[in-house]
N, C-alpha and C. Protein backbone atom coordinates (compact mmCIF):
# COMPACT_ATOMS: atom_id res chain seq x y z
N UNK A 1 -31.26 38.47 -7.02
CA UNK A 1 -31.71 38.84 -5.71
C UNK A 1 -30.83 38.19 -4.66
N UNK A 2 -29.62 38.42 -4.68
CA UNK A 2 -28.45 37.55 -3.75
C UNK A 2 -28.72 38.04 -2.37
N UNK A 3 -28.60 37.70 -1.61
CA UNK A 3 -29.05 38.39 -0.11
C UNK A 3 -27.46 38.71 0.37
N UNK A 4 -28.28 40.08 1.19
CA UNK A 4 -26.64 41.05 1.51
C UNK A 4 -26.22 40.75 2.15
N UNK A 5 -24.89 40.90 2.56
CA UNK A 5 -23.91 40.63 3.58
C UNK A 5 -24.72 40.76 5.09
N UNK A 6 -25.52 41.60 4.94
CA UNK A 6 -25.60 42.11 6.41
C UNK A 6 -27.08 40.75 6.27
N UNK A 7 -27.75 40.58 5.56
CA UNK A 7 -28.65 39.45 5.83
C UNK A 7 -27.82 38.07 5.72
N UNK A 8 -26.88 38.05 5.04
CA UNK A 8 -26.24 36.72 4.99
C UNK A 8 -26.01 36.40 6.66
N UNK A 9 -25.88 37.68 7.19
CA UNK A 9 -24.94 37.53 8.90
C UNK A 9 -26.15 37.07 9.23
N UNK A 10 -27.44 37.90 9.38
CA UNK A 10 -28.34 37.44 9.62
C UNK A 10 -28.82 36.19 9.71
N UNK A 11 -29.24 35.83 8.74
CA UNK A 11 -29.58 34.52 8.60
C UNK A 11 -28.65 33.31 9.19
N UNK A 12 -27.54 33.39 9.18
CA UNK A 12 -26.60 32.61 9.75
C UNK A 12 -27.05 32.79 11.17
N UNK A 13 -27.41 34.15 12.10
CA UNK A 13 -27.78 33.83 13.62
C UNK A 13 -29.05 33.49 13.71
N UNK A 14 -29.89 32.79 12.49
CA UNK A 14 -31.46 32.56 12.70
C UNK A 14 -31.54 31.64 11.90
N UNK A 15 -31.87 30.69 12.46
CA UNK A 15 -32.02 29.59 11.88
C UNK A 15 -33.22 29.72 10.71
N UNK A 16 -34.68 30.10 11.21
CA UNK A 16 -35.61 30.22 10.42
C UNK A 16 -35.27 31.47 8.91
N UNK A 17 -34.48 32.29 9.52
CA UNK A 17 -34.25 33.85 8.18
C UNK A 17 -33.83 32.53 7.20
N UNK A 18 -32.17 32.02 7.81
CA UNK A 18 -31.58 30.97 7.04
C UNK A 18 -32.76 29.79 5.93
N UNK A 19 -33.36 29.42 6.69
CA UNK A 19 -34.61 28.40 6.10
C UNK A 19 -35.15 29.09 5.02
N UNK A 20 -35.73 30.17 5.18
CA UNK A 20 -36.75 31.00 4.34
C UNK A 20 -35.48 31.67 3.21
N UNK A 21 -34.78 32.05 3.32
CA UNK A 21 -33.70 32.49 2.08
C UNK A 21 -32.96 31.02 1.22
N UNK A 22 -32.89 29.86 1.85
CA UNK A 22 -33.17 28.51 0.98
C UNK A 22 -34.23 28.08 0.60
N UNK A 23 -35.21 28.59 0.85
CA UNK A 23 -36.84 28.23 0.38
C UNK A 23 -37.04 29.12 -0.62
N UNK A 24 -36.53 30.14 -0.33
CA UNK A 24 -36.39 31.04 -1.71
C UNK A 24 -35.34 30.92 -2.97
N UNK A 25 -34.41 30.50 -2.26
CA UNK A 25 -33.22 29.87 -3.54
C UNK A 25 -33.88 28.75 -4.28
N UNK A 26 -34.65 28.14 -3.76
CA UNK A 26 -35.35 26.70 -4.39
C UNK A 26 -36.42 27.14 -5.39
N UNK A 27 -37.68 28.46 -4.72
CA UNK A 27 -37.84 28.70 -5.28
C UNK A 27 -37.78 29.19 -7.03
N UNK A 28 -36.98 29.92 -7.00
CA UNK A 28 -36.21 30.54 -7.91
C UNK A 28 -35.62 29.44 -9.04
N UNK A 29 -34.91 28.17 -8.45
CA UNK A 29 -34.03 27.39 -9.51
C UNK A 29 -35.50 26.90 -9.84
N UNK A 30 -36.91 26.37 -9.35
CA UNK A 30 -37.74 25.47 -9.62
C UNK A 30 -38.28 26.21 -10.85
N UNK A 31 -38.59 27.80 -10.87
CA UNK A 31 -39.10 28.80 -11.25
C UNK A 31 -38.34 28.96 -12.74
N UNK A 32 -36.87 28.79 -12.94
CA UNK A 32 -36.10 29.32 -13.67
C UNK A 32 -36.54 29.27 -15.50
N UNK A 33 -37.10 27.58 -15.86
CA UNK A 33 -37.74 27.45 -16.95
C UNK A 33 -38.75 26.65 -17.28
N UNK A 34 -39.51 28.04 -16.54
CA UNK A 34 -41.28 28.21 -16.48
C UNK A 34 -42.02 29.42 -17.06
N UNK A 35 -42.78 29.34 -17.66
CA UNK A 35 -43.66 30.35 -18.47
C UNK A 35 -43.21 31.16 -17.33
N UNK A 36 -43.73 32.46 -17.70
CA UNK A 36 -43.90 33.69 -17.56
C UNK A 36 -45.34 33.76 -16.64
N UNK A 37 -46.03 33.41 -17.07
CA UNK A 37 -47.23 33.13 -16.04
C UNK A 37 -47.44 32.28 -14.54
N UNK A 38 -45.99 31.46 -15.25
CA UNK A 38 -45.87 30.19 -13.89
C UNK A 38 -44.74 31.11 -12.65
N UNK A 39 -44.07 31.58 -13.30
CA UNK A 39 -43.27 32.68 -12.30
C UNK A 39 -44.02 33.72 -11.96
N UNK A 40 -44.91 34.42 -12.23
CA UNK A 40 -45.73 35.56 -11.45
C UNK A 40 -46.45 34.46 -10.69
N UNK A 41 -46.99 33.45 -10.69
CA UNK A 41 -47.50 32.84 -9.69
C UNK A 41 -47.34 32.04 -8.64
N UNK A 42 -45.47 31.60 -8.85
CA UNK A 42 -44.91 31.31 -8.05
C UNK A 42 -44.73 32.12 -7.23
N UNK A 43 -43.70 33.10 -8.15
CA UNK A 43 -43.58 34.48 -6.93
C UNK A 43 -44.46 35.12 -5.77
N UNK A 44 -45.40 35.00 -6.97
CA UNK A 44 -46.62 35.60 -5.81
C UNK A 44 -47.00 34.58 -4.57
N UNK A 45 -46.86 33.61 -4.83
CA UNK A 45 -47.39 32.61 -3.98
C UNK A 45 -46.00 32.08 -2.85
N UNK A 46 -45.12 32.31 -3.40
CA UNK A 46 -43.78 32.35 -2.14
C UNK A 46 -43.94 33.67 -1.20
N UNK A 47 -44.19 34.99 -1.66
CA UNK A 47 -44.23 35.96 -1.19
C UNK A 47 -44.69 36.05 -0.14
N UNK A 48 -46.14 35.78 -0.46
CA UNK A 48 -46.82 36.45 0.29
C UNK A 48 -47.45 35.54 1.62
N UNK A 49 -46.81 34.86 1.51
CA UNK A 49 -46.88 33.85 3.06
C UNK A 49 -45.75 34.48 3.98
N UNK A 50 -44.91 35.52 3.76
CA UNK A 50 -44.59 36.57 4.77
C UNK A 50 -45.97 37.01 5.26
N UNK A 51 -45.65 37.40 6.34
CA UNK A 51 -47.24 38.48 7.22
C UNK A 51 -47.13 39.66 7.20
N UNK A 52 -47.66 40.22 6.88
CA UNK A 52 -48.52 41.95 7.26
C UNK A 52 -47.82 42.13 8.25
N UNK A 53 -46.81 43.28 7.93
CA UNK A 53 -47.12 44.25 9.56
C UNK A 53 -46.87 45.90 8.63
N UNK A 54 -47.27 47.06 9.77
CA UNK A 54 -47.06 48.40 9.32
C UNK A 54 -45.61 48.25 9.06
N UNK A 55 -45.22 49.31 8.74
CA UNK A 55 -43.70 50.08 8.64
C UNK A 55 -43.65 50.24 10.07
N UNK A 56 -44.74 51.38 11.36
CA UNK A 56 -44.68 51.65 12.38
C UNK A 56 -44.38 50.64 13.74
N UNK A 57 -44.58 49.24 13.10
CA UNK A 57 -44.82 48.00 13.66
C UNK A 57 -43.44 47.60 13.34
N UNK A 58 -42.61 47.88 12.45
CA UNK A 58 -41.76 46.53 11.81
C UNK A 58 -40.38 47.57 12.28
N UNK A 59 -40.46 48.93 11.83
CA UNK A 59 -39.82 49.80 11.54
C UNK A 59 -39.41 50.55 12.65
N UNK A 60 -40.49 51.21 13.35
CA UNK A 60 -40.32 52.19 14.50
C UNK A 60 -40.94 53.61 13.25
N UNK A 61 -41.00 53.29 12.04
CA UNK A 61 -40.76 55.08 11.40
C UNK A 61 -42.74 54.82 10.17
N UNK A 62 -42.99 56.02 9.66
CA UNK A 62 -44.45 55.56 8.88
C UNK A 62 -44.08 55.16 7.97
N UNK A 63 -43.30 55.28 7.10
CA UNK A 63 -42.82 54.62 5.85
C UNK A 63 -41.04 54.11 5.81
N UNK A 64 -40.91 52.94 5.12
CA UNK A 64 -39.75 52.09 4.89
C UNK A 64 -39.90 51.38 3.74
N UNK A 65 -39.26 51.56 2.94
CA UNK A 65 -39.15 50.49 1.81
C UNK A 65 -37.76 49.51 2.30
N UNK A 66 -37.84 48.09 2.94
CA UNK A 66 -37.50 47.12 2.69
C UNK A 66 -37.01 46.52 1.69
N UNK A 67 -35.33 46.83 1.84
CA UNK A 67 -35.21 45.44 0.79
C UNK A 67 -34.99 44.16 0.47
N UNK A 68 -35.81 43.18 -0.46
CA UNK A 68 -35.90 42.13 -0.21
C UNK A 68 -35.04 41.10 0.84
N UNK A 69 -33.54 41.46 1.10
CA UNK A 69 -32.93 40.48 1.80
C UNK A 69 -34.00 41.16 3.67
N UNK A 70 -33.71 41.93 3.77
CA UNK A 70 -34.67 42.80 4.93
C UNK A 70 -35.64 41.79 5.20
N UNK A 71 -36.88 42.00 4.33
CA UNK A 71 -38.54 41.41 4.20
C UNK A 71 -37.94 39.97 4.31
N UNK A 72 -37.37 39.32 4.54
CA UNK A 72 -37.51 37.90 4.43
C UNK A 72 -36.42 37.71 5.41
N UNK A 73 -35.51 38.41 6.14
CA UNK A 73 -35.06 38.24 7.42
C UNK A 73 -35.72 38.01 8.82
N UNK A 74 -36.95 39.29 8.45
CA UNK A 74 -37.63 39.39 9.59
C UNK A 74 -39.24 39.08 9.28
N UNK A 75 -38.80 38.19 8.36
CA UNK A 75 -40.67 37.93 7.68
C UNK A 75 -41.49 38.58 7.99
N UNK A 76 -41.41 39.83 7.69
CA UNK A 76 -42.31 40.72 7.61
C UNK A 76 -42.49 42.05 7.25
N UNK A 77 -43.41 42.51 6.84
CA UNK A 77 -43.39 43.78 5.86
C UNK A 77 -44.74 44.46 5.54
N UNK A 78 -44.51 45.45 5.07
CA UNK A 78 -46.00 46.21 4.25
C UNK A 78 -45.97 45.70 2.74
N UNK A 79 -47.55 46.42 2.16
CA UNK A 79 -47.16 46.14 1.20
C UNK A 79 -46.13 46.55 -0.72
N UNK A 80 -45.34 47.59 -0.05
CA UNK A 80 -44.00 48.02 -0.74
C UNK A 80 -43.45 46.91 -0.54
N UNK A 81 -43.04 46.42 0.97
CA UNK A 81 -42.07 44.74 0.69
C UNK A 81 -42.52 43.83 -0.31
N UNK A 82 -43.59 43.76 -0.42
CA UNK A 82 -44.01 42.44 -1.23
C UNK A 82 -43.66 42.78 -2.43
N UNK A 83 -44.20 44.18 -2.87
CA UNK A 83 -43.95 44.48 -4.34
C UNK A 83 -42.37 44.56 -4.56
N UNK A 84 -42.02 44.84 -3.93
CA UNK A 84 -40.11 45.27 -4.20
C UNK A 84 -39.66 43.45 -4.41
N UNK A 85 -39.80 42.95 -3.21
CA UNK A 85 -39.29 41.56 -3.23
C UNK A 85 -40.13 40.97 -4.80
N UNK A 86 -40.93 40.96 -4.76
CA UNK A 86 -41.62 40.23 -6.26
C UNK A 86 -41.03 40.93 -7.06
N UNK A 87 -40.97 42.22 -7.76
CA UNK A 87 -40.28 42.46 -8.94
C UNK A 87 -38.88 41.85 -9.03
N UNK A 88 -38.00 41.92 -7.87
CA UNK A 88 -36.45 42.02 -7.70
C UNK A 88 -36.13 40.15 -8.43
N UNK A 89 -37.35 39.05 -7.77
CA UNK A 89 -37.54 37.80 -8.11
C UNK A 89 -37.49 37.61 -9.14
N UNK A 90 -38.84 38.14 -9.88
CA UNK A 90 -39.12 38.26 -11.11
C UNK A 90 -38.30 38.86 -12.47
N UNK A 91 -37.15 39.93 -11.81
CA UNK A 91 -36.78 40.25 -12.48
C UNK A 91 -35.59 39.24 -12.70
N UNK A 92 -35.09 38.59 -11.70
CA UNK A 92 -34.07 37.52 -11.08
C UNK A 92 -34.01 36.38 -12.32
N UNK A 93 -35.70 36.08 -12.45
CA UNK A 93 -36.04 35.06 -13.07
C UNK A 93 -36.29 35.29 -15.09
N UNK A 94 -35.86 36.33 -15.21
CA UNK A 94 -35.84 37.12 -16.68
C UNK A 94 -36.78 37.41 -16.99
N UNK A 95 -37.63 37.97 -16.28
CA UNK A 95 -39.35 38.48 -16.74
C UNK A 95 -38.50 39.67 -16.87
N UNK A 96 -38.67 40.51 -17.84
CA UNK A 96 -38.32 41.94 -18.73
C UNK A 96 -39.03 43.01 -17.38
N UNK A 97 -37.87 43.80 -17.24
CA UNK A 97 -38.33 45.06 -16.45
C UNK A 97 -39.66 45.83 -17.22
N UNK A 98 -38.79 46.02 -18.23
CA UNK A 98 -40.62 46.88 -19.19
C UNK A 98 -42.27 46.15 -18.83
N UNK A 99 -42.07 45.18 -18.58
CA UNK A 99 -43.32 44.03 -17.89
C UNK A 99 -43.73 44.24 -16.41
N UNK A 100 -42.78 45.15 -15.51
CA UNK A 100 -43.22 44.96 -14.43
C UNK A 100 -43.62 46.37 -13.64
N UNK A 101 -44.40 46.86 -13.36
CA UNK A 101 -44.90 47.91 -12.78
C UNK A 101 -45.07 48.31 -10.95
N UNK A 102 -44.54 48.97 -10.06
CA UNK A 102 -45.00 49.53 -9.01
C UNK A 102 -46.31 50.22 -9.41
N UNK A 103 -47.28 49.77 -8.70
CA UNK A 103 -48.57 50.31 -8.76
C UNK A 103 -49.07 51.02 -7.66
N UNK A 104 -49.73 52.17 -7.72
CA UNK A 104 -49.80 52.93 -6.01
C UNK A 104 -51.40 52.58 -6.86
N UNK A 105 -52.33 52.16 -5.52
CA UNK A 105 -53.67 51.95 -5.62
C UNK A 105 -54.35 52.69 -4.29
N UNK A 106 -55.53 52.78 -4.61
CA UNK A 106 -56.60 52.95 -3.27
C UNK A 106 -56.97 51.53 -2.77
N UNK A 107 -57.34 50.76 -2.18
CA UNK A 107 -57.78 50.02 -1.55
C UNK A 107 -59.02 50.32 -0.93
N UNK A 108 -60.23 49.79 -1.52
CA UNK A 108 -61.80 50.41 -1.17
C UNK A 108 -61.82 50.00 0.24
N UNK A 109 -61.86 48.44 0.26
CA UNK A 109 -62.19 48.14 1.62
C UNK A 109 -61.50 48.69 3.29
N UNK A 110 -60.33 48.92 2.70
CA UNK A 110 -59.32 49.28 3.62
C UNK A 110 -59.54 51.20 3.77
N UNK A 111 -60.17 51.98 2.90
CA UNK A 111 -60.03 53.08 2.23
C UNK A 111 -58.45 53.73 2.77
N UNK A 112 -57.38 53.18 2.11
CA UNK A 112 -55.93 53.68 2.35
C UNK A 112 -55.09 53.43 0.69
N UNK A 113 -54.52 53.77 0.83
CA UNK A 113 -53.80 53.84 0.10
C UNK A 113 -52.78 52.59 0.02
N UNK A 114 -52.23 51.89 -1.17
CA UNK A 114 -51.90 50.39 -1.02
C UNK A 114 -50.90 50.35 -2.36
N UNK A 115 -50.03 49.28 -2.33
CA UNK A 115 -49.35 49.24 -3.60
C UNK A 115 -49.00 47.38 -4.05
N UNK A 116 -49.14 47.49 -5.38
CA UNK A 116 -49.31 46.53 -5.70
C UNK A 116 -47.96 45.78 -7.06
N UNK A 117 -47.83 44.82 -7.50
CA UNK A 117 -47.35 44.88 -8.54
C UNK A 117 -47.67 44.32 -10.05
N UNK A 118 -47.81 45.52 -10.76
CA UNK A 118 -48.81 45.06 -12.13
C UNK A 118 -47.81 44.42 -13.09
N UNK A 119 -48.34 43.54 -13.83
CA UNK A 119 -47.45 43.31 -15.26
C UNK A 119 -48.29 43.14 -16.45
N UNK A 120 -47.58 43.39 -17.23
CA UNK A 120 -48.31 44.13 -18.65
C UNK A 120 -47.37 43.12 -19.58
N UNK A 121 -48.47 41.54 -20.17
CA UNK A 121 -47.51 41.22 -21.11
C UNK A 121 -47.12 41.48 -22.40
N UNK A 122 -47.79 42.78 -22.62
CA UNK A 122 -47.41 43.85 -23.64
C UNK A 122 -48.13 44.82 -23.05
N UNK A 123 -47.46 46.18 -24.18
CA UNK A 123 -47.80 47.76 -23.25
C UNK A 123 -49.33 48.32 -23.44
N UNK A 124 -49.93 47.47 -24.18
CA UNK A 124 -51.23 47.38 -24.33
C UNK A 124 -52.60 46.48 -24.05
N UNK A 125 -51.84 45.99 -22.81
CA UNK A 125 -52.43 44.97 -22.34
C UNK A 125 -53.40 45.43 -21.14
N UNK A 126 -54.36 44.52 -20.58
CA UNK A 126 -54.94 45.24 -19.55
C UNK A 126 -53.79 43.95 -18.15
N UNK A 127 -53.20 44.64 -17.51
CA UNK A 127 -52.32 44.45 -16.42
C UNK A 127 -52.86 43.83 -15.16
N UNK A 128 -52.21 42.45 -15.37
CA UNK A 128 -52.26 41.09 -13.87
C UNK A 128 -52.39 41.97 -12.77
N UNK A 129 -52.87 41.86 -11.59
CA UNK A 129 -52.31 42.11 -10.28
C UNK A 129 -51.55 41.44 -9.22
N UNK A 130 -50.28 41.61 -9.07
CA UNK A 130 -49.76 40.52 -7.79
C UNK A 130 -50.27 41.38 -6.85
N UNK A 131 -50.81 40.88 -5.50
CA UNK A 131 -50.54 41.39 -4.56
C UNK A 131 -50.93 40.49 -3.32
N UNK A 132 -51.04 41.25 -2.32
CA UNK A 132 -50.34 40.63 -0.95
C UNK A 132 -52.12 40.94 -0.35
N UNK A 133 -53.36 41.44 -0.45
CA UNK A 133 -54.26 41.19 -0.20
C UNK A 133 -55.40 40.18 -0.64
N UNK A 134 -54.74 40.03 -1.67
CA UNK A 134 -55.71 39.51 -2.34
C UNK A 134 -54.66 38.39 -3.00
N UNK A 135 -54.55 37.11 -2.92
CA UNK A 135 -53.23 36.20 -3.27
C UNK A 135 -53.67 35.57 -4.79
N UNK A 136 -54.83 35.75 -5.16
CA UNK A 136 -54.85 35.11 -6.54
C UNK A 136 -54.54 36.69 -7.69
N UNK A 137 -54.00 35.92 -8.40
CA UNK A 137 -53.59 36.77 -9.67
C UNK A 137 -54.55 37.16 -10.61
N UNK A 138 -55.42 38.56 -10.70
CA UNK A 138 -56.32 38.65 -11.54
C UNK A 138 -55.87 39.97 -12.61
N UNK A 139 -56.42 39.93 -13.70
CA UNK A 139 -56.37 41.36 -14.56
C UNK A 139 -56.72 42.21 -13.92
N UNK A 140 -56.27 43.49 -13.82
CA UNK A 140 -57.04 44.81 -13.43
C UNK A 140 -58.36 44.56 -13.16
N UNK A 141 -58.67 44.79 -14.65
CA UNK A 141 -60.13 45.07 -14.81
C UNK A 141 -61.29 44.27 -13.45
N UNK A 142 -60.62 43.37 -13.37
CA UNK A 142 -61.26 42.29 -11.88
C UNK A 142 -61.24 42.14 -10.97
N UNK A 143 -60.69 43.81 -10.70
CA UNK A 143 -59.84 43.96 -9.31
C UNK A 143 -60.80 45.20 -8.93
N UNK A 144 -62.08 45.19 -9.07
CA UNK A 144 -63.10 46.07 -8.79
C UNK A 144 -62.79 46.86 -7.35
N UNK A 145 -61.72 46.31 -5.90
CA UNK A 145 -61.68 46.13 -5.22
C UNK A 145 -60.53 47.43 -5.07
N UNK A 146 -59.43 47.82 -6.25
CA UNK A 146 -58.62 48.99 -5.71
C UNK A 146 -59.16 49.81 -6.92
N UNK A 147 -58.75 51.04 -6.71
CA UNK A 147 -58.93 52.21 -7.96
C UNK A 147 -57.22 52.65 -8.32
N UNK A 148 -56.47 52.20 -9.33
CA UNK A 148 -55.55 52.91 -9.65
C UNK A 148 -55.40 54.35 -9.99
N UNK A 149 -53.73 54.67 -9.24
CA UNK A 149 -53.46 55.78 -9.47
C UNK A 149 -52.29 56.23 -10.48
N UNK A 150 -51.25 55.42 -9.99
CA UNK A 150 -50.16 55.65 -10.93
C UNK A 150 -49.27 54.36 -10.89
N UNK A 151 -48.38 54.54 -11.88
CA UNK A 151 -47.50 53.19 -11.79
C UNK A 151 -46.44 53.82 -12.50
N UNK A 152 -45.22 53.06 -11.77
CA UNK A 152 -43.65 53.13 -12.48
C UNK A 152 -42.31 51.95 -12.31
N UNK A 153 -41.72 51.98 -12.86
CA UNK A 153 -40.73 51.33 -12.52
C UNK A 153 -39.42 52.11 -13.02
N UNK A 154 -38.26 51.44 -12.79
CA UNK A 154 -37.22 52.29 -13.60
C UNK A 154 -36.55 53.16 -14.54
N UNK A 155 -37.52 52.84 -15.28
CA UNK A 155 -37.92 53.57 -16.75
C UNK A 155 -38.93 55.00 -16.84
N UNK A 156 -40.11 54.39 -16.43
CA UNK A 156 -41.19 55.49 -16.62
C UNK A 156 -42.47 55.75 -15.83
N UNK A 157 -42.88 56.64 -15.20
CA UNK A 157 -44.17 57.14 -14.72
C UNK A 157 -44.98 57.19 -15.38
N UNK A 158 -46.65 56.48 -14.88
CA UNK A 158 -47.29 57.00 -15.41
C UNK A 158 -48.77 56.58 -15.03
N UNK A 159 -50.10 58.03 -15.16
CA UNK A 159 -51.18 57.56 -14.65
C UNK A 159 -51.62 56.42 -14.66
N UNK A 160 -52.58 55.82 -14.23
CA UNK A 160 -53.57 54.54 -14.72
C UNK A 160 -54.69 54.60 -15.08
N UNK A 161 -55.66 53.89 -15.49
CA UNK A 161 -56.68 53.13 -15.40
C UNK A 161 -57.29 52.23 -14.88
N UNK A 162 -58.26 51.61 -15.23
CA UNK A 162 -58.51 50.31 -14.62
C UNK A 162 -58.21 49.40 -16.02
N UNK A 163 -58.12 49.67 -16.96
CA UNK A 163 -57.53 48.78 -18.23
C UNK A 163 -56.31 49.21 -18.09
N UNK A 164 -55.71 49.81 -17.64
CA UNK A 164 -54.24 50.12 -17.65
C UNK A 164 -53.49 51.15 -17.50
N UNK A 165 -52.39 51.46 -18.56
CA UNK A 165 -51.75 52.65 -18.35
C UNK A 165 -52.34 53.66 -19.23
N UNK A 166 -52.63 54.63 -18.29
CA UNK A 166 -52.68 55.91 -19.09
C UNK A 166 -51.98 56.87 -19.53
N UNK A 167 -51.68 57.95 -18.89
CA UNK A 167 -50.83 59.35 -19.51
C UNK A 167 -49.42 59.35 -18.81
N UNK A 168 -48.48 59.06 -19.89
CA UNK A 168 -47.23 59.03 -19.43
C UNK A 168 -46.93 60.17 -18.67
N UNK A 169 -46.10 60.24 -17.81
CA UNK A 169 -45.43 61.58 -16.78
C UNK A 169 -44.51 61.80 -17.84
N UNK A 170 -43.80 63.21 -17.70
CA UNK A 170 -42.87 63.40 -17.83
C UNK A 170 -42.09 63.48 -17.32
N UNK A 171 -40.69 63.57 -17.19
CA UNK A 171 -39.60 63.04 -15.91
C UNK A 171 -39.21 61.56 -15.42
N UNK A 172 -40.73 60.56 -16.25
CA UNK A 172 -40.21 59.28 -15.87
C UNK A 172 -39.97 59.08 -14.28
N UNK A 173 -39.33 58.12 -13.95
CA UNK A 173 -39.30 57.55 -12.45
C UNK A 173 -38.78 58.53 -11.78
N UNK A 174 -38.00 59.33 -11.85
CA UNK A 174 -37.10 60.46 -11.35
C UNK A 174 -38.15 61.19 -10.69
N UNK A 175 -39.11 61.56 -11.02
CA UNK A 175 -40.51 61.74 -10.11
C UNK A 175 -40.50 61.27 -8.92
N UNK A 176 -40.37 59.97 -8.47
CA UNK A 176 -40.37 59.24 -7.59
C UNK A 176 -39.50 58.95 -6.34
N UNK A 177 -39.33 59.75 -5.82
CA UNK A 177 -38.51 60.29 -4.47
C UNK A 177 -37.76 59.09 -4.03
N UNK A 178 -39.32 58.37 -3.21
CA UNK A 178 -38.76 57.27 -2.83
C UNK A 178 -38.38 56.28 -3.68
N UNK A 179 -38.63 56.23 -4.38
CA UNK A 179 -37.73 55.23 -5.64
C UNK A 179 -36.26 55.32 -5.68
N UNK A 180 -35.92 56.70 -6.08
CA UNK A 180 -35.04 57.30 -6.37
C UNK A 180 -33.76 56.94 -5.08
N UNK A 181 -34.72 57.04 -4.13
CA UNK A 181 -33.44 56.71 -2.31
C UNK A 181 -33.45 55.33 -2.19
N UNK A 182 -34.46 54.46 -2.79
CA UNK A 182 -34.32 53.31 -2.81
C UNK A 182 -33.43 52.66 -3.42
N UNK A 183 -33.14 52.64 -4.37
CA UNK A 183 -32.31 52.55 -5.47
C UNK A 183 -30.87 52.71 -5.16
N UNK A 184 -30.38 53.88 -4.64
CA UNK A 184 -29.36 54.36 -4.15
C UNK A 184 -29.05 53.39 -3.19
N UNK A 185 -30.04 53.32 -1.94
CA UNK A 185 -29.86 52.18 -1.08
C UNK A 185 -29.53 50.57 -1.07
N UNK A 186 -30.15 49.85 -2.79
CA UNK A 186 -29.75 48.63 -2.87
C UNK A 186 -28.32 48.76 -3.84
N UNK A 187 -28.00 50.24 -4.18
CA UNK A 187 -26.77 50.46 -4.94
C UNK A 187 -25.50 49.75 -3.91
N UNK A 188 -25.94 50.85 -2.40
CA UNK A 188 -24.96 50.87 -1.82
C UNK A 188 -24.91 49.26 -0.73
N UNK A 189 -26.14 49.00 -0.70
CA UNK A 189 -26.09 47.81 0.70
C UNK A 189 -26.51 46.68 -0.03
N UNK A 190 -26.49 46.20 -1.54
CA UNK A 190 -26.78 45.18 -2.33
C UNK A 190 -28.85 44.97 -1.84
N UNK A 191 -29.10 43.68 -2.16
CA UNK A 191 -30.87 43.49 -2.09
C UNK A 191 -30.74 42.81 -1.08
């Protein structure tokens, strides 16, 4: 998760971006050989002390996926930033892509639509929740609080449950529009 040129500039004219992208480098080396459990909870717990704002708020536009060097320039984000920045960490830190899931949820209390990031420490597991509403790390199943819809990552689409994954898509992530421009985007402008 090296931060891009254009945040490196950044951070160099902000003292605080600068602070928070060494708070995250620290992170990361402290993180490096620690369970698997101790890094989803680091991560999660560095994360999400960024603040809430819309896309419309942060952005000017209704939707933006942020990438991580972005979300931690301007400390702040929806919750796609959190999930993008936590996988990109996590993945940083050798937690296996096959382990980590984009989750699109409902959010009861909020009744909107919300995204989260699941991990599955096998494919038959019932799946952690990181997320940015709720800061403790629970299984699905305990997360009475969103209704899953679907989940993917680079690999594969596919419905949910509340124990987990259900009916694979066909087409895999390629489904996924915004994935798909996202991707392209940290191709071309690094994370």
């Amino acid at each position: 998760m090296e931060p891009s040129l254009a945040a490196s500039k950044a951070a160099k004219q902000d003292y605080f971006a600068k602070k928070r992208f060494e708070a995250m480098d620290k992170m990361l080396r402290d993180l490096r050989n620690k369970s698997e459990m101790e890094k989803l909870e680091g991560v999660n717990d560095f994360f999400n002390r960024v603040r809430f704002v819309s896309d419309l708020e942060n952005w000017g536009v209704e939707d933006y996926w942020a990438r991580p060097s972005e979300f931690l320039t301007r400390d702040q984000g929806d919750c796609e930033d959190y999930v993008i920045a936590k996988y990109f960490a996590l993945k940083r830190l050798g937690v296996p892509e096959y382990k980590l899931y984009f989750t699109y949820v409902k959010a009861i209390r909020l009744n909107q639509a919300h995204m989260v990031l699941t991990y599955y420490e096998n494919p038959k597991a019932v799946p952690l929740v990181l997320d940015n509403l709720n800061y403790r790390i629970f299984p699905s199943t305990k997360r009475k609080d969103l209704v899953y819809v679907y989940s993917f990552n680079a690999e594969s689409l596919f419905l949910n449950t509340q124990k987990g994954r259900g009916r694979t898509l066909a087409g895999g992530s390629t489904r996924n529009k915004e994935w798909a421009v996202f991707l392209q985007r940290i191709e071309k402008e690094g994370l």
